[in-house]
N, C-alpha and C. Protein backbone atom coordinates (compact mmCIF):
# COMPACT_ATOMS: atom_id res chain seq x y z
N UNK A 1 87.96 105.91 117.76
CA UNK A 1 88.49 104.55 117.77
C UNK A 1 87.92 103.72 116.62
N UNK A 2 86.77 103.84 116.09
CA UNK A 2 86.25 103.19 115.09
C UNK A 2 87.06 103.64 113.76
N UNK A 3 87.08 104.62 113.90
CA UNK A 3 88.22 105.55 112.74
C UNK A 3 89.26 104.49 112.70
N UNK A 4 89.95 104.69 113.86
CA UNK A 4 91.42 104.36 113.73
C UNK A 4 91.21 102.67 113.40
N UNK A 5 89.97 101.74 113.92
CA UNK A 5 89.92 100.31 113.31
C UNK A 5 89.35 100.00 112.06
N UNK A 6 89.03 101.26 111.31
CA UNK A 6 88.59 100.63 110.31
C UNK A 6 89.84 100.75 109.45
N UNK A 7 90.91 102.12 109.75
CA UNK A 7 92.06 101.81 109.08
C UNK A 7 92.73 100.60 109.03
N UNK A 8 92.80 100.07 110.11
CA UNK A 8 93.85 98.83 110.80
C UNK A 8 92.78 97.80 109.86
N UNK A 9 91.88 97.46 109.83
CA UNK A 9 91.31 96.52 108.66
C UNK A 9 91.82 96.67 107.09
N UNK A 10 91.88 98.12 107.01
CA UNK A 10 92.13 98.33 105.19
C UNK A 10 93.59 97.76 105.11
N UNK A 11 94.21 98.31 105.92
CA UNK A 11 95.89 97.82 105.64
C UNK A 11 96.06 96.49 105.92
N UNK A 12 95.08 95.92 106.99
CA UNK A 12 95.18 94.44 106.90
C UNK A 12 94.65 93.74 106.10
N UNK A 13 93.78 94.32 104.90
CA UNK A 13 93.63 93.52 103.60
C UNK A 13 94.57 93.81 103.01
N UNK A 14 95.12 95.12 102.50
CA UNK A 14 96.41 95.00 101.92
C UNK A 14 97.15 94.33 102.39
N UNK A 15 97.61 93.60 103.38
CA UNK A 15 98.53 92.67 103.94
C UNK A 15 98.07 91.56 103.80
N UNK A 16 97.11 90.97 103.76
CA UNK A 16 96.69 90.02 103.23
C UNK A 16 97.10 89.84 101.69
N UNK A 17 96.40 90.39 100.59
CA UNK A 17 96.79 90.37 99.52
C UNK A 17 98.03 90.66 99.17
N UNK A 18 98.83 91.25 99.73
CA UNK A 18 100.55 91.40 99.13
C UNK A 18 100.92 90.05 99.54
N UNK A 19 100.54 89.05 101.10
CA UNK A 19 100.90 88.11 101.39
C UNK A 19 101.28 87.45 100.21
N UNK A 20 99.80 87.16 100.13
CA UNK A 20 99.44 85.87 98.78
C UNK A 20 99.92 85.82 97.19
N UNK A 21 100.25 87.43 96.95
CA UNK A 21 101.32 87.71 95.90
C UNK A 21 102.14 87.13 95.82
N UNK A 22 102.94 86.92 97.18
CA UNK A 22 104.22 86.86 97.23
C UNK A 22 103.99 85.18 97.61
N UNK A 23 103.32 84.64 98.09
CA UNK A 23 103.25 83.43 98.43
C UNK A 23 103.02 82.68 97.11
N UNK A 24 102.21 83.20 95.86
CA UNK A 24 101.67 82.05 95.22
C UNK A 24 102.91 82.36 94.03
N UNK A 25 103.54 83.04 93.96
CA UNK A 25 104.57 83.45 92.89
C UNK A 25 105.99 82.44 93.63
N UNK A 26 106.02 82.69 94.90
CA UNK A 26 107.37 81.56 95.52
C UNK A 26 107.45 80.46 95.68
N UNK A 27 105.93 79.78 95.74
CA UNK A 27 105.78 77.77 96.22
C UNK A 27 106.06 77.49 95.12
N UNK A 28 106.49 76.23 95.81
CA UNK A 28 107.27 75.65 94.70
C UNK A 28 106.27 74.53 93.61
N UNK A 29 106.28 75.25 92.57
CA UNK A 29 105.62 74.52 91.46
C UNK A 29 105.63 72.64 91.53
N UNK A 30 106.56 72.48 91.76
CA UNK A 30 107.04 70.50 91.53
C UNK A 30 106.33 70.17 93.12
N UNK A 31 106.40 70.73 94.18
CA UNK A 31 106.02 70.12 95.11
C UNK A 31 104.45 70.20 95.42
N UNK A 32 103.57 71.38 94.95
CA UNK A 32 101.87 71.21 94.29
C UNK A 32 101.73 70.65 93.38
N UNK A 33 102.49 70.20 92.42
CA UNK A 33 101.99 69.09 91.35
C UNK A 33 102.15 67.48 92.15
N UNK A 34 103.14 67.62 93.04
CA UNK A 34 102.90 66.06 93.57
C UNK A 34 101.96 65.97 94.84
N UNK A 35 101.70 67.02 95.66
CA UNK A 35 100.73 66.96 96.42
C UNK A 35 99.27 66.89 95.62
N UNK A 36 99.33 67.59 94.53
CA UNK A 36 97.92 67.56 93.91
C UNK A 36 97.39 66.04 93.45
N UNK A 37 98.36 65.11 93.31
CA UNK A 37 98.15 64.06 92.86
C UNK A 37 97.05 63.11 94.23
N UNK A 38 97.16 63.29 95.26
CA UNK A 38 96.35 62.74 95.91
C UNK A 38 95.64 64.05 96.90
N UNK A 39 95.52 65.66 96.53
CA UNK A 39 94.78 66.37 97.25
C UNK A 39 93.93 67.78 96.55
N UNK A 40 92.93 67.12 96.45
CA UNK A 40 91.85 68.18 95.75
C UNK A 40 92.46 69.27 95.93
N UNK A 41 92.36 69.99 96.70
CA UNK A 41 93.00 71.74 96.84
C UNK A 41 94.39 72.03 96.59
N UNK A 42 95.01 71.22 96.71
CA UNK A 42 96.28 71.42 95.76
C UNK A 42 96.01 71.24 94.16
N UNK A 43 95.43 70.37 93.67
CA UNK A 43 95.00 70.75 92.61
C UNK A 43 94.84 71.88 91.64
N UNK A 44 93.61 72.82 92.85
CA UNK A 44 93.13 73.54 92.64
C UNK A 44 94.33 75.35 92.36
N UNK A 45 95.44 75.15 93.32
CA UNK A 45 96.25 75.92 93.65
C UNK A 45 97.00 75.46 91.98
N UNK A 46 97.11 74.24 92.16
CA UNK A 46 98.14 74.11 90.82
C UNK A 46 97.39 74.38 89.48
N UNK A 47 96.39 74.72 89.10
CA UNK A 47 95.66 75.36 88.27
C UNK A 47 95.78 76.99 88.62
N UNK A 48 95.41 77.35 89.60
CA UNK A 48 95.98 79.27 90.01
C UNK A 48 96.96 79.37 89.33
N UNK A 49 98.55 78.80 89.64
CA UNK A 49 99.54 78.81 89.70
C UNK A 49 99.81 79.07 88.11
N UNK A 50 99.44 78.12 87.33
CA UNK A 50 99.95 77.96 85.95
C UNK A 50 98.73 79.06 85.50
N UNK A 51 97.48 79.89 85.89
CA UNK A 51 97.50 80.90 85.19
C UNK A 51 97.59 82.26 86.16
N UNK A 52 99.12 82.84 85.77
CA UNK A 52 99.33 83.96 86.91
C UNK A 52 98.71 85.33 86.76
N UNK A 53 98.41 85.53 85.20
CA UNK A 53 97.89 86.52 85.10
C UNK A 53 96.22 86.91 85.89
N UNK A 54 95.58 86.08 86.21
CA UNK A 54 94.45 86.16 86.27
C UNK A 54 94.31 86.50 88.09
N UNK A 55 95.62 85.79 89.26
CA UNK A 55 95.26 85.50 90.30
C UNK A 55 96.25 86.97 90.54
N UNK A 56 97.19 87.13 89.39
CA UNK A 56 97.34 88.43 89.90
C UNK A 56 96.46 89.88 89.56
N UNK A 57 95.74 89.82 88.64
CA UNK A 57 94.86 90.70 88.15
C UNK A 57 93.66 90.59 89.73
N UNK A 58 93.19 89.86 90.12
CA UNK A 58 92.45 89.50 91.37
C UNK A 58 93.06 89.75 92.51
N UNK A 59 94.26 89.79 92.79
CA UNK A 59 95.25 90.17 93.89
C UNK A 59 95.38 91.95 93.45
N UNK A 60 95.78 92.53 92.52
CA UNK A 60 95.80 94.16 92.37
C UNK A 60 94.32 94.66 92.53
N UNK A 61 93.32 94.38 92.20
CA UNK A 61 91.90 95.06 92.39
C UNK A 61 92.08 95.09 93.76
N UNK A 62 92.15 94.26 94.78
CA UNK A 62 92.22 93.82 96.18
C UNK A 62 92.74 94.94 96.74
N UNK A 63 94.64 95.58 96.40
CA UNK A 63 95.38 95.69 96.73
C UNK A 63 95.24 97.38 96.22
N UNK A 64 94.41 97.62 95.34
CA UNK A 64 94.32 98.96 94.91
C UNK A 64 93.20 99.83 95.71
N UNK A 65 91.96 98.66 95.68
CA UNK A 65 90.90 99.33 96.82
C UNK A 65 90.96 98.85 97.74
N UNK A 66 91.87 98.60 98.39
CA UNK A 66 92.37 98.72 100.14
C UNK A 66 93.24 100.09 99.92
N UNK A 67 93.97 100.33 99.50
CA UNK A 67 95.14 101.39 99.12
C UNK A 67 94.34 102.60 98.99
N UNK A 68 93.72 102.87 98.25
CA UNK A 68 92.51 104.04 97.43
C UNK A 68 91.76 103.86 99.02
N UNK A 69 90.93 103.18 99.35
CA UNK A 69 89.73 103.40 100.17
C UNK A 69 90.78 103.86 102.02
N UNK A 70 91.81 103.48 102.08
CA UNK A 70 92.48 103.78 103.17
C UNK A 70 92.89 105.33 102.95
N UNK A 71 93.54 105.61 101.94
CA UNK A 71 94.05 107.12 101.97
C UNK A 71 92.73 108.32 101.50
N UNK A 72 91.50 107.82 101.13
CA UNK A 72 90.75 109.06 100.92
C UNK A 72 89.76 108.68 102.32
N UNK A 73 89.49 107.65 103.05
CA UNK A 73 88.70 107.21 104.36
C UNK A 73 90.33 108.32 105.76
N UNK A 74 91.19 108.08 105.36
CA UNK A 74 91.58 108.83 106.64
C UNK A 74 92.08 110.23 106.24
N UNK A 75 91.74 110.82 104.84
CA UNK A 75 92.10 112.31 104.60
C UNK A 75 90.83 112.85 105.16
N UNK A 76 89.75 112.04 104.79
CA UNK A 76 88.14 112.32 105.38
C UNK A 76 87.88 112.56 106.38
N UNK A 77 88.84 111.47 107.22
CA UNK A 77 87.80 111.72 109.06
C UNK A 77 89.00 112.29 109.55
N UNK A 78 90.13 112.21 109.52
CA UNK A 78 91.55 112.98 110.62
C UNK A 78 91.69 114.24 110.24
N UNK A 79 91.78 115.06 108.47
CA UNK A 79 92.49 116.04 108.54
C UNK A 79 91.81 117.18 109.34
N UNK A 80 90.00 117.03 109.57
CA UNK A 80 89.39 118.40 109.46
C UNK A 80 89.69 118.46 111.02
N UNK A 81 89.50 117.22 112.01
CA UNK A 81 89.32 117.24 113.13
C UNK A 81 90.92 117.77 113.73
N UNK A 82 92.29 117.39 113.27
CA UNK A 82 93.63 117.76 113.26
C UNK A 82 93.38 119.50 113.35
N UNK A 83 92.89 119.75 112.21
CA UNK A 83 93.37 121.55 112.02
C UNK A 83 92.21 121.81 112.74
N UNK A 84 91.36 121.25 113.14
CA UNK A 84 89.98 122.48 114.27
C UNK A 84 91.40 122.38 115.46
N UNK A 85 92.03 121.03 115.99
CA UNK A 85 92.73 121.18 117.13
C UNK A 85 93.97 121.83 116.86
N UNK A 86 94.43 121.90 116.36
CA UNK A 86 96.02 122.92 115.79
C UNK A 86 95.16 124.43 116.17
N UNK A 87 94.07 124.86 115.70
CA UNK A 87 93.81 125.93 115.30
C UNK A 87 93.45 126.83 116.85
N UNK A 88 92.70 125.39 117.59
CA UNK A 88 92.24 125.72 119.30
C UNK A 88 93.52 126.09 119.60
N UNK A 89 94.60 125.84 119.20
CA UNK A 89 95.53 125.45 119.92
C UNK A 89 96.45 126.68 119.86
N UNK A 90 96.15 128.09 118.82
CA UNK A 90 96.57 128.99 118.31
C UNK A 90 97.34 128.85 117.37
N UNK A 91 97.53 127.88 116.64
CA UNK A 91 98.35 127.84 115.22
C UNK A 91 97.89 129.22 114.20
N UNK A 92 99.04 129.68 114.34
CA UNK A 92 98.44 130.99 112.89
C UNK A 92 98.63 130.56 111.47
N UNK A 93 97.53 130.38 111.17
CA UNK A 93 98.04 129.36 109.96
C UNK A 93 96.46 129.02 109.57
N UNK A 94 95.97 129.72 108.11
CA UNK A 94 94.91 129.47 107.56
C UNK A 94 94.21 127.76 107.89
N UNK A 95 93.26 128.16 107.46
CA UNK A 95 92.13 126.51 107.71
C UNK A 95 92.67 126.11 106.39
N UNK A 96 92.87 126.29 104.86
CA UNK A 96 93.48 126.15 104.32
C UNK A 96 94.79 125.41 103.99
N UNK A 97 95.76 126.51 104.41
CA UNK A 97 96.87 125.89 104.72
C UNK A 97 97.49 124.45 105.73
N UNK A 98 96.70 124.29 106.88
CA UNK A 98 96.50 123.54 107.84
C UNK A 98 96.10 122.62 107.27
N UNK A 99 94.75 122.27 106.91
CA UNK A 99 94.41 121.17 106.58
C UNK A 99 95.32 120.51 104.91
N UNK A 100 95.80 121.58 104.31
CA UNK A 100 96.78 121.06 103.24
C UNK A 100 97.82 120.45 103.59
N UNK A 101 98.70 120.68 104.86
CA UNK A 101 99.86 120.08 105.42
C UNK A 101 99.18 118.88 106.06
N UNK A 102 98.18 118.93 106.80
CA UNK A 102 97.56 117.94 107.50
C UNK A 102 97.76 116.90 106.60
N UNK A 103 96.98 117.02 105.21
CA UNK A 103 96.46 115.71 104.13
C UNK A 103 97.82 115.13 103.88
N UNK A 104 98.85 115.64 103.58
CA UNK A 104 100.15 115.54 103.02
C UNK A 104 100.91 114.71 104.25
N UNK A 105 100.53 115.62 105.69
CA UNK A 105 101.18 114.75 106.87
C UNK A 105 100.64 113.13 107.12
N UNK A 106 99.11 112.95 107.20
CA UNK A 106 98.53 111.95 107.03
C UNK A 106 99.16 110.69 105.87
N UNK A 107 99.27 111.78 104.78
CA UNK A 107 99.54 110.63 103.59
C UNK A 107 100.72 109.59 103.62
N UNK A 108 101.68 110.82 104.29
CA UNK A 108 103.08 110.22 104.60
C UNK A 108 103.08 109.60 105.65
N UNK A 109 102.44 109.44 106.92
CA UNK A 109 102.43 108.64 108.01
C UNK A 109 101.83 107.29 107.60
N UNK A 110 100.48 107.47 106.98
CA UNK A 110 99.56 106.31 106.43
C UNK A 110 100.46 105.51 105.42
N UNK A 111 101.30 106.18 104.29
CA UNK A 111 102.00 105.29 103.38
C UNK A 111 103.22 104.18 103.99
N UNK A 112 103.81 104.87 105.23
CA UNK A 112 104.44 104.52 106.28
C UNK A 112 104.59 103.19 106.63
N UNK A 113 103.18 103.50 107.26
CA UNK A 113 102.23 102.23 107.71
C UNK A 113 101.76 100.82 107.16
N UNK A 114 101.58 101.52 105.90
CA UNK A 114 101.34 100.58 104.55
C UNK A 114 102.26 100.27 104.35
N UNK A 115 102.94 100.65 104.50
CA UNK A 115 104.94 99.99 103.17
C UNK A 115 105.22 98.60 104.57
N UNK A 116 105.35 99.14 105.59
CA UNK A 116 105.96 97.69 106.51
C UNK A 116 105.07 96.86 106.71
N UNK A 117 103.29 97.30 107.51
CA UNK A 117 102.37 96.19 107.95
C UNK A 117 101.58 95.68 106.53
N UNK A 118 101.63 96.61 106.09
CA UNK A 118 100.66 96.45 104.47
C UNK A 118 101.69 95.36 103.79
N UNK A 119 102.72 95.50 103.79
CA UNK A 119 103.57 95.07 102.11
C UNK A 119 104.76 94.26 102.65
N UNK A 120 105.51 94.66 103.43
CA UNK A 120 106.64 94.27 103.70
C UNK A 120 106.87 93.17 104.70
N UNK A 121 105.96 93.63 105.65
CA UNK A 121 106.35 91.96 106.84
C UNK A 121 105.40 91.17 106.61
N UNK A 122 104.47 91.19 105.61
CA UNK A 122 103.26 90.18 105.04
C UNK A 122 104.07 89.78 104.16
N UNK A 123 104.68 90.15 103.16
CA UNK A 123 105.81 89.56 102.29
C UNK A 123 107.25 88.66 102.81
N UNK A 124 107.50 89.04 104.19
CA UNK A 124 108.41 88.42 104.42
C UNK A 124 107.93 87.05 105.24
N UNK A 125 106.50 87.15 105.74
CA UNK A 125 105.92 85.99 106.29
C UNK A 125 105.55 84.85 105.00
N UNK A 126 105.07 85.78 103.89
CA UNK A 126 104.68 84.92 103.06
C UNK A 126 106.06 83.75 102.51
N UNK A 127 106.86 84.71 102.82
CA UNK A 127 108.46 83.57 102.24
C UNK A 127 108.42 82.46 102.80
N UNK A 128 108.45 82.61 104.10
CA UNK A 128 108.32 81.32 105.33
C UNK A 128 107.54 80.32 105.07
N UNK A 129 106.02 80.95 105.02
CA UNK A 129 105.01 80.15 104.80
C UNK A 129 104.33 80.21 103.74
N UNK A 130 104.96 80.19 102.47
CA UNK A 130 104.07 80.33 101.02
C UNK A 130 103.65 79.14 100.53
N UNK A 131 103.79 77.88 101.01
CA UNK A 131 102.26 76.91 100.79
C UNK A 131 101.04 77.42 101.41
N UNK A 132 101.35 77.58 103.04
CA UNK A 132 100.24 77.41 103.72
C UNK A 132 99.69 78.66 103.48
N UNK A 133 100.23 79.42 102.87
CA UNK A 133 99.37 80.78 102.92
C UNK A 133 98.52 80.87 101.45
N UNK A 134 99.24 80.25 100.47
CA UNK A 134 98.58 79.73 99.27
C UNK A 134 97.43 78.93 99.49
N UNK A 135 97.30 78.04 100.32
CA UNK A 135 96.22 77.00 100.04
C UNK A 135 95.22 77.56 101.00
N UNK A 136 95.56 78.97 101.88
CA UNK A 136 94.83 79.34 102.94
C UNK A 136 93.84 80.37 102.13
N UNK A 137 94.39 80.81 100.54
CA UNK A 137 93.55 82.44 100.03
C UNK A 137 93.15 81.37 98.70
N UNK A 138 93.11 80.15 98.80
CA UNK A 138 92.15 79.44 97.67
C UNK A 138 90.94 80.49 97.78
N UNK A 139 90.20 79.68 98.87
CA UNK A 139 88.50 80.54 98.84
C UNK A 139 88.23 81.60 98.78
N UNK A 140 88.88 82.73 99.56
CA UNK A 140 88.83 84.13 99.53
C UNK A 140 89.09 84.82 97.82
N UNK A 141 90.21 84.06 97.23
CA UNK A 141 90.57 84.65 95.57
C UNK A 141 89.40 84.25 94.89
N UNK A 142 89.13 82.83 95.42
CA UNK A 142 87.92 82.75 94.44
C UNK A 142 86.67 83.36 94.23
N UNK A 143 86.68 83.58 95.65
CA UNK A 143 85.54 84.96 95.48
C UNK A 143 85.15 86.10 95.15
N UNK A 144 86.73 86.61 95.66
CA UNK A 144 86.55 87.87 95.19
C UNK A 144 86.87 88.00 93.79
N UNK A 145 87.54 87.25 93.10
CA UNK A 145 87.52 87.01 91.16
C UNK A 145 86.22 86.82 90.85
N UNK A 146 85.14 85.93 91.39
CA UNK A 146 83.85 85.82 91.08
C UNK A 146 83.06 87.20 91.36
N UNK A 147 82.76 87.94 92.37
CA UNK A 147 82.44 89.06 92.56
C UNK A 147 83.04 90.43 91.51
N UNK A 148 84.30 89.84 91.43
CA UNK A 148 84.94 91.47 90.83
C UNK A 148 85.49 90.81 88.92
N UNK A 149 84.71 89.67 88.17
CA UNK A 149 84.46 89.31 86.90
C UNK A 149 84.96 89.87 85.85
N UNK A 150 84.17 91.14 85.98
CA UNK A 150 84.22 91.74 84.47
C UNK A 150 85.71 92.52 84.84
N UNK A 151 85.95 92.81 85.57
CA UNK A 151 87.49 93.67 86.05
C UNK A 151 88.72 92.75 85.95
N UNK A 152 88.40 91.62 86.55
CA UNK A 152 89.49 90.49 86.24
C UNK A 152 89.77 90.26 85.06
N UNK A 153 88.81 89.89 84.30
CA UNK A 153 88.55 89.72 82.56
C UNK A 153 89.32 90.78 81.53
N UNK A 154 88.74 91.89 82.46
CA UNK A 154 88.95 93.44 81.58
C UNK A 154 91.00 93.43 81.57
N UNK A 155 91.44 92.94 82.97
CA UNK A 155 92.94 92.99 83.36
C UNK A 155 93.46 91.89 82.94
N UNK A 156 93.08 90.79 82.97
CA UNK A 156 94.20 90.02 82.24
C UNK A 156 94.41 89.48 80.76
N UNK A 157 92.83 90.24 80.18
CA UNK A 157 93.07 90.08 78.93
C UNK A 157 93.71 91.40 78.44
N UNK A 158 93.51 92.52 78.72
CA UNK A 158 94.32 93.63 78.57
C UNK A 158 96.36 93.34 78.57
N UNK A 159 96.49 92.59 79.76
CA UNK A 159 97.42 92.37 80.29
C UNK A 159 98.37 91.36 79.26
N UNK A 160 97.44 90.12 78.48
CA UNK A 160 98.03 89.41 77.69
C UNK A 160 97.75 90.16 76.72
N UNK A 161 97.09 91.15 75.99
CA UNK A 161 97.59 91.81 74.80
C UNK A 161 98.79 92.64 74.95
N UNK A 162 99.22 93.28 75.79
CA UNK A 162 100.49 93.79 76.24
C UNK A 162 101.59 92.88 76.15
N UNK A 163 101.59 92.18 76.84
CA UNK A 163 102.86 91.11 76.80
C UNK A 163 103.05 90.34 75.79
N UNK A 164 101.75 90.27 74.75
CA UNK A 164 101.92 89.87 73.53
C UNK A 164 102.62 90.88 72.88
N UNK A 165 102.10 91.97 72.65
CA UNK A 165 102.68 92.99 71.89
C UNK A 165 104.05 92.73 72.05
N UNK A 166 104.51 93.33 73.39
CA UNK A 166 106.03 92.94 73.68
C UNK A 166 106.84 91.94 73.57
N UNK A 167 105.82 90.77 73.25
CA UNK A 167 106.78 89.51 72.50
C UNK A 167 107.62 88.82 73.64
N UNK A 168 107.04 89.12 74.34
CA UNK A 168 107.48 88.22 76.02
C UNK A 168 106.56 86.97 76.04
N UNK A 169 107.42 86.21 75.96
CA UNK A 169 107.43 84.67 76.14
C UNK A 169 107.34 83.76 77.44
N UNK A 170 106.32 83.04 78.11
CA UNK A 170 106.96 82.42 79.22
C UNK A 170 107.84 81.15 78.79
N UNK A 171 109.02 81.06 80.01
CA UNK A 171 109.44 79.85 79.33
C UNK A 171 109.01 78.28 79.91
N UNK A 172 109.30 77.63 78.89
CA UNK A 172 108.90 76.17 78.73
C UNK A 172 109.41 74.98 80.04
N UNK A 173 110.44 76.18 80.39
CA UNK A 173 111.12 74.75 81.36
C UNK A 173 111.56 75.94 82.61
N UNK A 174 110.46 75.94 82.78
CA UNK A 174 110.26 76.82 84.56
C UNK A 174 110.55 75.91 85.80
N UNK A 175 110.15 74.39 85.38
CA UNK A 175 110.34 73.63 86.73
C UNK A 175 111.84 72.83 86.55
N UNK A 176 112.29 72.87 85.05
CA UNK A 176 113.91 71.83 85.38
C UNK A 176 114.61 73.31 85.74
N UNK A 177 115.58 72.21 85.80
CA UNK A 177 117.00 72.54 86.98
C UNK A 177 117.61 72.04 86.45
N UNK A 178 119.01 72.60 86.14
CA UNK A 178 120.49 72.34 85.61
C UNK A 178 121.75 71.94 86.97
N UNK A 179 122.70 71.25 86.51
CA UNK A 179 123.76 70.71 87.47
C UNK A 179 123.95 71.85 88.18
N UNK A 180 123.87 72.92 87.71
CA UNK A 180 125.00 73.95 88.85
C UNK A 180 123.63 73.99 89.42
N UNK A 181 122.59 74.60 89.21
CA UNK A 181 121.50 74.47 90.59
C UNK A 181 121.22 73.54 91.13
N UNK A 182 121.29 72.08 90.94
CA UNK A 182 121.70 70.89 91.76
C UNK A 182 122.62 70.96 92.81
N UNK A 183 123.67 71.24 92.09
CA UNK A 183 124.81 71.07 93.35
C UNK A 183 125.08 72.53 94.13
N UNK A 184 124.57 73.36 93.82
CA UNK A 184 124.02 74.44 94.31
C UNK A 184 122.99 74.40 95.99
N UNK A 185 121.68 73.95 95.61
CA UNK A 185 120.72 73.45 96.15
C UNK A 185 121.58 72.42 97.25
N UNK A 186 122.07 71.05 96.95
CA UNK A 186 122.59 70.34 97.66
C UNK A 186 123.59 71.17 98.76
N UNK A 187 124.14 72.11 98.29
CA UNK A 187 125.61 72.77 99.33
C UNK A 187 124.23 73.74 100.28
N UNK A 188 123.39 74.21 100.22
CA UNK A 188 122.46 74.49 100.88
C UNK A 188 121.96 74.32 101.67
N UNK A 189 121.08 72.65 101.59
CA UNK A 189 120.75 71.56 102.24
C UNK A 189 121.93 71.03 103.31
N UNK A 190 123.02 71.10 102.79
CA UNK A 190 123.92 70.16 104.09
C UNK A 190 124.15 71.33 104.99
N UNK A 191 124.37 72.64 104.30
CA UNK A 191 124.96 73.88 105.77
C UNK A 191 123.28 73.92 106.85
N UNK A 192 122.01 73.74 106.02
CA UNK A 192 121.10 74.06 106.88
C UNK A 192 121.18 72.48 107.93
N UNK A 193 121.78 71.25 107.47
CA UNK A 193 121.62 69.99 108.29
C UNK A 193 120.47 69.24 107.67
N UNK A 194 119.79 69.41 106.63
CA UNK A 194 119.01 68.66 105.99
C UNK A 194 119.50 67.47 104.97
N UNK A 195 121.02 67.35 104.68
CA UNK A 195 121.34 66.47 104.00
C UNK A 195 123.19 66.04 104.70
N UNK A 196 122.91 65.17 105.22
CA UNK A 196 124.36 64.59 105.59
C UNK A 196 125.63 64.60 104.41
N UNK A 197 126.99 65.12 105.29
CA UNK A 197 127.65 65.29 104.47
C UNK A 197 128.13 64.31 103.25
N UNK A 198 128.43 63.13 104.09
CA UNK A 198 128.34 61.89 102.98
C UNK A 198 127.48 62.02 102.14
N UNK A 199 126.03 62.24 102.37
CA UNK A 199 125.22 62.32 101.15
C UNK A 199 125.44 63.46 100.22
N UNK A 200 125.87 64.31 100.56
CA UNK A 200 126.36 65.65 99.46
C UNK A 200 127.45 64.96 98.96
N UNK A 201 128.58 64.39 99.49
CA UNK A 201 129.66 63.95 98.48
C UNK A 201 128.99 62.93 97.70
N UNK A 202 128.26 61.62 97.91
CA UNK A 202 127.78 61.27 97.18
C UNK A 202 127.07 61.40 96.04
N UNK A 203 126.22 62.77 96.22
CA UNK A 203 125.70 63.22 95.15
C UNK A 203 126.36 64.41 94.24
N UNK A 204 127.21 64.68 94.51
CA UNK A 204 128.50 65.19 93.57
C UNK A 204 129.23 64.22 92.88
N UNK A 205 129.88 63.12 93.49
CA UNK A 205 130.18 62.53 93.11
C UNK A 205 129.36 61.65 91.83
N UNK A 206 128.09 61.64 91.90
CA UNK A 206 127.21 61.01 90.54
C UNK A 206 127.94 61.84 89.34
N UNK A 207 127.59 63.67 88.91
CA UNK A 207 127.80 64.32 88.36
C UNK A 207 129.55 64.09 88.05
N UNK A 208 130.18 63.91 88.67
CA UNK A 208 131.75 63.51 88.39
C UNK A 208 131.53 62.28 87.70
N UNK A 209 131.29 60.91 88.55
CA UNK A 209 131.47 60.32 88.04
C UNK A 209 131.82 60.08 86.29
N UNK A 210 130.06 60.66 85.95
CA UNK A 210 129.68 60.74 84.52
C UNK A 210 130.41 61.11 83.93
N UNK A 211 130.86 62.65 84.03
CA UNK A 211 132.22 63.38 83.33
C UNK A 211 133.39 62.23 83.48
N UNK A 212 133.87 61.89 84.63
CA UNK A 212 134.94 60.67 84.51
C UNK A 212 134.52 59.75 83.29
């Protein structure tokens, strides 16, 4: 049982950290710059935010040794104890062979495991709640970037000589918005009931007007 909880911890840091991937890449930039204006830790998030390379270089170390330390921690303690019981059990089938299918069976059950609780429904929670889950892994990123330094350093300066090379540009106007995503956004807002219909014609109607 200790076995099986120390797994359920590793994948729940990987679920943690895929969360916050996905959380600090989706909040919305314009709405932490105006909360930051009267709240220290938004601030602090809106500084993360504008440098991504670094909180994601600190999010993959996380996400690699949870990953790494989960699949060689349960090839370690399940496969040998699996093939002694296959073997009680009369399996004809080398210690060898056994424990080779074992590692391979493990890997594929464990990756399993990882792809939905690890990655996938931590990602789909993070959609929901990607402020609160942002302003919730402030302290934890900061630590573990402080602890893991020279690796962060080593990855995102590595990372911006690459994307330099490649001549990839971020662009300048990440937070405007053009008419069609206006009135886009607005037809959104009224099907969810957040903006009365009058007020959607009204605010179409601005954009007409002008053209009129």
């Amino acid at each position: 049982m200790g076995n099986i909880l120390l797994l359920v911890v590793l994948i729940a840091v990987n679920a943690f950290f895929a969360a916050v991937e996905i959380a600090l890449i989706s909040t919305n930039k314009m709405d932490v710059q105006e909360e930051a204006k009267t709240n220290k830790k938004a601030q602090q998030l809106s500084k993360l935010i504008e440098n991504p390379n670094q909180f994601l270089a600190t999010i993959q170390i996380g996400i690699t040794f949870a990953g790494f330390l989960a699949s060689a921690f349960a090839a370690e303690r399940f496969a040998t104890p699996i093939v002694e019981y296959l073997i009680s059990l009369g399996v004809m089938l080398s210690f060898d062979v056994l424990r080779n299918i074992t590692v391979v069976s493990i890997t594929l059950i464990l990756s399993f495991m990882t792809l939905v609780f690890g990655e996938l429904v931590p990602k789909r929670i993070a959609l929901a709640y990607s402020y609160k889950i942002s302003m919730f892994a402030l302290t934890p990123l900061k630590v573990i970037a402080t602890l893991f330094k020279p690796f962060v350093f080593l990855l995102t300066k590595t990372t911006e000589v690459v994307v330099s090379l490649l001549n990839i540009k971020e662009s300048d106007d990440d937070d405007s918005i053009n008419e069609r995503q206006i009135r886009a956004m607005i037809e959104r807002s009224a099907k969810k009931g957040k903006i009365l219909s009058n007020e959607k014609i009204l605010i179409n109607n601005i954009f007409e007007f002008d053209d009129k």
